[in-house]
Protein backbone atom coordinates (compact mmCIF):
# COMPACT_ATOMS: atom_id res chain seq x y z
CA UNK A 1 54.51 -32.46 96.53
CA UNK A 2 52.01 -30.63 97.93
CA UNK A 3 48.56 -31.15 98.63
CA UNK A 4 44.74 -29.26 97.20
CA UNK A 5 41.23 -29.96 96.81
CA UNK A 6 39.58 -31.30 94.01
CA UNK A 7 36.18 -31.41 93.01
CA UNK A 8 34.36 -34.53 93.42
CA UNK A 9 30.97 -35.69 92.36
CA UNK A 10 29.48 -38.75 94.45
CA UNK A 11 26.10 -38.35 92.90
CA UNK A 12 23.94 -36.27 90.65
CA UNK A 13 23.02 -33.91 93.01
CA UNK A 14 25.41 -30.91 93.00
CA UNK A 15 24.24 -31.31 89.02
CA UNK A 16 20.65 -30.19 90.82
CA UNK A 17 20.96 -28.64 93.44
CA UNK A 18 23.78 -25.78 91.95
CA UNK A 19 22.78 -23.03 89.30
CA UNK A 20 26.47 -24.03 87.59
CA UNK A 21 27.55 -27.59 89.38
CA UNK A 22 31.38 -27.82 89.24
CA UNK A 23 33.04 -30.32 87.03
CA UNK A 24 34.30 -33.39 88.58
CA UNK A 25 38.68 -33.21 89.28
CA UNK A 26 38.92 -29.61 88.92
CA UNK A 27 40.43 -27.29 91.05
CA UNK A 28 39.11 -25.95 94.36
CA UNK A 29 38.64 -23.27 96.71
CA UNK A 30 36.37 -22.39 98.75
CA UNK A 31 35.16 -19.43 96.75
CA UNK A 32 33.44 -17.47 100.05
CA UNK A 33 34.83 -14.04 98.08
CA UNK A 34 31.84 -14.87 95.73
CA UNK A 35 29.63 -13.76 98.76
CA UNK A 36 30.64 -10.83 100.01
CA UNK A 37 29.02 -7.87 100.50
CA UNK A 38 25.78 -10.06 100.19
CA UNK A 39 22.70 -10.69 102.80
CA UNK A 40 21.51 -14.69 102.63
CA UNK A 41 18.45 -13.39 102.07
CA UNK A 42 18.58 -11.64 98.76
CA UNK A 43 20.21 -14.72 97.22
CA UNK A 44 18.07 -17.15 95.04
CA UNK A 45 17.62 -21.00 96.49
CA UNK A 46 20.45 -22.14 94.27
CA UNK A 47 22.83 -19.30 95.73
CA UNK A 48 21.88 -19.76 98.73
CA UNK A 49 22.41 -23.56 98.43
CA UNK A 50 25.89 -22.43 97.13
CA UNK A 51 26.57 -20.10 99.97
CA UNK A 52 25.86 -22.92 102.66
CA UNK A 53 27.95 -25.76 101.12
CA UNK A 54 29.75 -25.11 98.21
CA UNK A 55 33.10 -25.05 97.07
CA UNK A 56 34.31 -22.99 93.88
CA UNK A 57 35.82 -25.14 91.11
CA UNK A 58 38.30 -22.85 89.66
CA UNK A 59 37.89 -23.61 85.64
CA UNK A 60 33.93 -23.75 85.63
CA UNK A 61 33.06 -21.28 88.17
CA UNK A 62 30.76 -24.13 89.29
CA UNK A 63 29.96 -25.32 93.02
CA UNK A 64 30.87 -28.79 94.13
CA UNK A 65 29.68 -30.29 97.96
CA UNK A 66 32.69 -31.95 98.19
CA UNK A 67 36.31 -31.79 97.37
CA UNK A 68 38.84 -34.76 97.55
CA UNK A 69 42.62 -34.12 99.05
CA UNK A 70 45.10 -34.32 96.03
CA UNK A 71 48.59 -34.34 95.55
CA UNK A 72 50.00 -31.42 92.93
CA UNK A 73 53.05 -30.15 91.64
CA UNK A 74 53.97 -26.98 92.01
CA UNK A 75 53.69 -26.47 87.94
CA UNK A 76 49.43 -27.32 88.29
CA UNK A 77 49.35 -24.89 91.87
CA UNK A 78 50.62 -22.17 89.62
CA UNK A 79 47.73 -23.03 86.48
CA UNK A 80 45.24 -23.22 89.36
CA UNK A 81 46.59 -19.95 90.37
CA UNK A 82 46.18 -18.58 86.94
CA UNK A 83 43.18 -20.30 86.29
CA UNK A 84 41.19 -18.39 88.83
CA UNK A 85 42.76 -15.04 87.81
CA UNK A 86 41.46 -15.12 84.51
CA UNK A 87 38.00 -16.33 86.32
CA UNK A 88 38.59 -13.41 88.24
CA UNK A 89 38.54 -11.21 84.92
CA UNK A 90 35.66 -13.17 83.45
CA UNK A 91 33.16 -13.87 86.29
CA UNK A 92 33.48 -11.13 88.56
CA UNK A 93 34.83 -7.86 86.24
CA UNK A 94 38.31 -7.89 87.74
CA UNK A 95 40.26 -5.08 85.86
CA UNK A 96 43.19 -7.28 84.31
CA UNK A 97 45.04 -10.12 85.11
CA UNK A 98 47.84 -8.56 87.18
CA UNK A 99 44.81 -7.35 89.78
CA UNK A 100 43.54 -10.66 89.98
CA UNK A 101 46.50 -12.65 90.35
CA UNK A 102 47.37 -11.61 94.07
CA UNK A 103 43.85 -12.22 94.86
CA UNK A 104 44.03 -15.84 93.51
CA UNK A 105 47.03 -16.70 94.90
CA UNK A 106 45.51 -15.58 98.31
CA UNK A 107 42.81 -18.23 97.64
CA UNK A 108 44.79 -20.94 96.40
CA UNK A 109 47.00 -20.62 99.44
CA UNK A 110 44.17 -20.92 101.72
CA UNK A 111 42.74 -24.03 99.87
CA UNK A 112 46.62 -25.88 100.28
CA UNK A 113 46.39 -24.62 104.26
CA UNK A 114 43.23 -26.64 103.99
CA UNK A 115 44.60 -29.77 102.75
CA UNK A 116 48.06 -29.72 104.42
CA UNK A 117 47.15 -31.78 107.61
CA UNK A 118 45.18 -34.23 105.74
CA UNK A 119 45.94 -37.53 104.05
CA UNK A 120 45.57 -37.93 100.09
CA UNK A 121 41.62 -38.71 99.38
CA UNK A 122 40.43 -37.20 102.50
CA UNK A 123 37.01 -35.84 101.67
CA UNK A 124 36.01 -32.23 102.66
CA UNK A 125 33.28 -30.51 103.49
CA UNK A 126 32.26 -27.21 104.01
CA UNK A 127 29.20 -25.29 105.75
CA UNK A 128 28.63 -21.00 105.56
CA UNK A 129 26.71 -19.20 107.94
CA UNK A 130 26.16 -15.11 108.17
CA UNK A 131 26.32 -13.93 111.73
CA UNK A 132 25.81 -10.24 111.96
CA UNK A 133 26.96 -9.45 108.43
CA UNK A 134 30.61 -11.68 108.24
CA UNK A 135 30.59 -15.00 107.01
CA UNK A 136 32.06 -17.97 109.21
CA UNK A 137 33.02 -20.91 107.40
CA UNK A 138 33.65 -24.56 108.90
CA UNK A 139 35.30 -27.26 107.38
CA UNK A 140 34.84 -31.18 108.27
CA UNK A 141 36.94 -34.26 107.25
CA UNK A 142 34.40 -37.36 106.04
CA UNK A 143 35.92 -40.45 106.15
CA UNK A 144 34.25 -44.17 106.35
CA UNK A 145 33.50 -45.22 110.11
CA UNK A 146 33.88 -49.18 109.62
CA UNK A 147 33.89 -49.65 113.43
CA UNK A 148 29.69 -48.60 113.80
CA UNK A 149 26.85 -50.26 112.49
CA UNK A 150 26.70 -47.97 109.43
CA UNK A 151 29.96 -48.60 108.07
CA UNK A 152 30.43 -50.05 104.70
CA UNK A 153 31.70 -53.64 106.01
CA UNK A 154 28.54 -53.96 107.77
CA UNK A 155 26.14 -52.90 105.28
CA UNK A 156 27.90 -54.77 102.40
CA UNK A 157 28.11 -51.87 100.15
CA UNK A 158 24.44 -50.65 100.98
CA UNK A 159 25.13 -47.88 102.76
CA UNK A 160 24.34 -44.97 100.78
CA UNK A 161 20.99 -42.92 101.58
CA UNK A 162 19.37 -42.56 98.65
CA UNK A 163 20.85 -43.00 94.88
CA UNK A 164 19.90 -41.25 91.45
CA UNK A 165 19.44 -43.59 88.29
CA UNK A 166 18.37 -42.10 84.83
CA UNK A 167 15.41 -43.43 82.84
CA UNK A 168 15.04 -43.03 79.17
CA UNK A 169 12.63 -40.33 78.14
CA UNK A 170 10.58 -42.74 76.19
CA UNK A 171 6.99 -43.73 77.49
CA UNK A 172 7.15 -47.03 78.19
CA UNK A 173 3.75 -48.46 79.60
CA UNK A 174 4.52 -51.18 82.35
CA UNK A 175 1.94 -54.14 82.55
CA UNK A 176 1.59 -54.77 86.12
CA UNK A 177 -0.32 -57.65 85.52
CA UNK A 178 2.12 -59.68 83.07
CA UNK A 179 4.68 -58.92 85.19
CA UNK A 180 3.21 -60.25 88.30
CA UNK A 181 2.34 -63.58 86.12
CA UNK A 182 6.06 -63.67 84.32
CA UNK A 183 7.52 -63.69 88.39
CA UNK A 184 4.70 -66.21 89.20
CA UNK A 185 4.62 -68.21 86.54
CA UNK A 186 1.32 -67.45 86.25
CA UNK A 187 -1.37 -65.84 84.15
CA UNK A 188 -3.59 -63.24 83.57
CA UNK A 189 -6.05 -64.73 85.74
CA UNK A 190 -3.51 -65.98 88.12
């Protein structure tokens, strides 16, 4: 077996903060081809947001933050290879399939050299920068720190920043008042 990135989706946010988020359990790569020949600054927020963190999930052509360390068979390394060809084709005007292929198997082999040295479910991370016109990429392994103060064993499973909830679109006035006298068990003039 060998070993790729997948997309994964922690939170809403790559739903936001992406132009096209990547669907959670595809595919990865890191995608960086998508930016060159490009300055920083002509890209839109959402690019931009792209360029600095995200990685390319190869059926959607959407960004993810993160990818998760996978085992795969060598039958889905050759659909992912495939897979981004004909994205290849699609997104980016590659002439045919048999120009694109090389090209995607260059990619896909750099995403496996990415996940070789690392443990199944190892989160990834990655972070662009432009310094004089080439782009340097660094990658970072996430995993829980139970031994510190912020690890999940000491904050009982409250350890996240900040999380998204959805509310229904309907207006729904909120009486502070009865609410205040329903916790209370008191009333209006309580």
């Amino acid at each position: 077996m060998i070993r790729l990135p997948r997309t994964i989706r922690l939170d809403a946010s790559d739903a936001v903060v992406f132009a096209r988020a990547a669907e959670p359990g595809e595919w990865a790569v890191p995608g960086t081809f998508l930016f060159w020949g490009q300055h920083r600054e002509s890209l839109t927020r959402k690019q931009q947001i792209a360029f600095r963190s995200g990685f390319l999930g190869v059926g959607s052509f959407g960004h993810s933050t993160l990818v998760v360390v996978q085992e795969a068979t060598l039958a889905e390394r050759a659909e992912m290879v495939a897979t981004l060809a004909r994205g290849l084709v699609a997104h980016l005007g590659a002439p045919d399939i048999a120009t694109a292929t090389p090209a995607a198997e260059e990619e896909v082999a750099l995403a496996e050299s990415l996940c070789r040295d690392h443990a199944a479910n190892t989160l990834i991370a990655l972070h662009r920068r432009q310094e004089g016109g080439e782009i340097r990429e660094q990658f970072r392994t996430l995993r829980p720190r139970d031994e510190t103060a912020f690890g999940a064993g000491y904050l009982q499973g409250h350890d996240r920043a900040f999380e998204f909830f959805e509310e229904a679109d309907e207006d729904e006035g909120i009486d502070l008042v009865a609410l205040h006298a329903a916790r209370t068990g008191g009333g209006r003039d309580a």
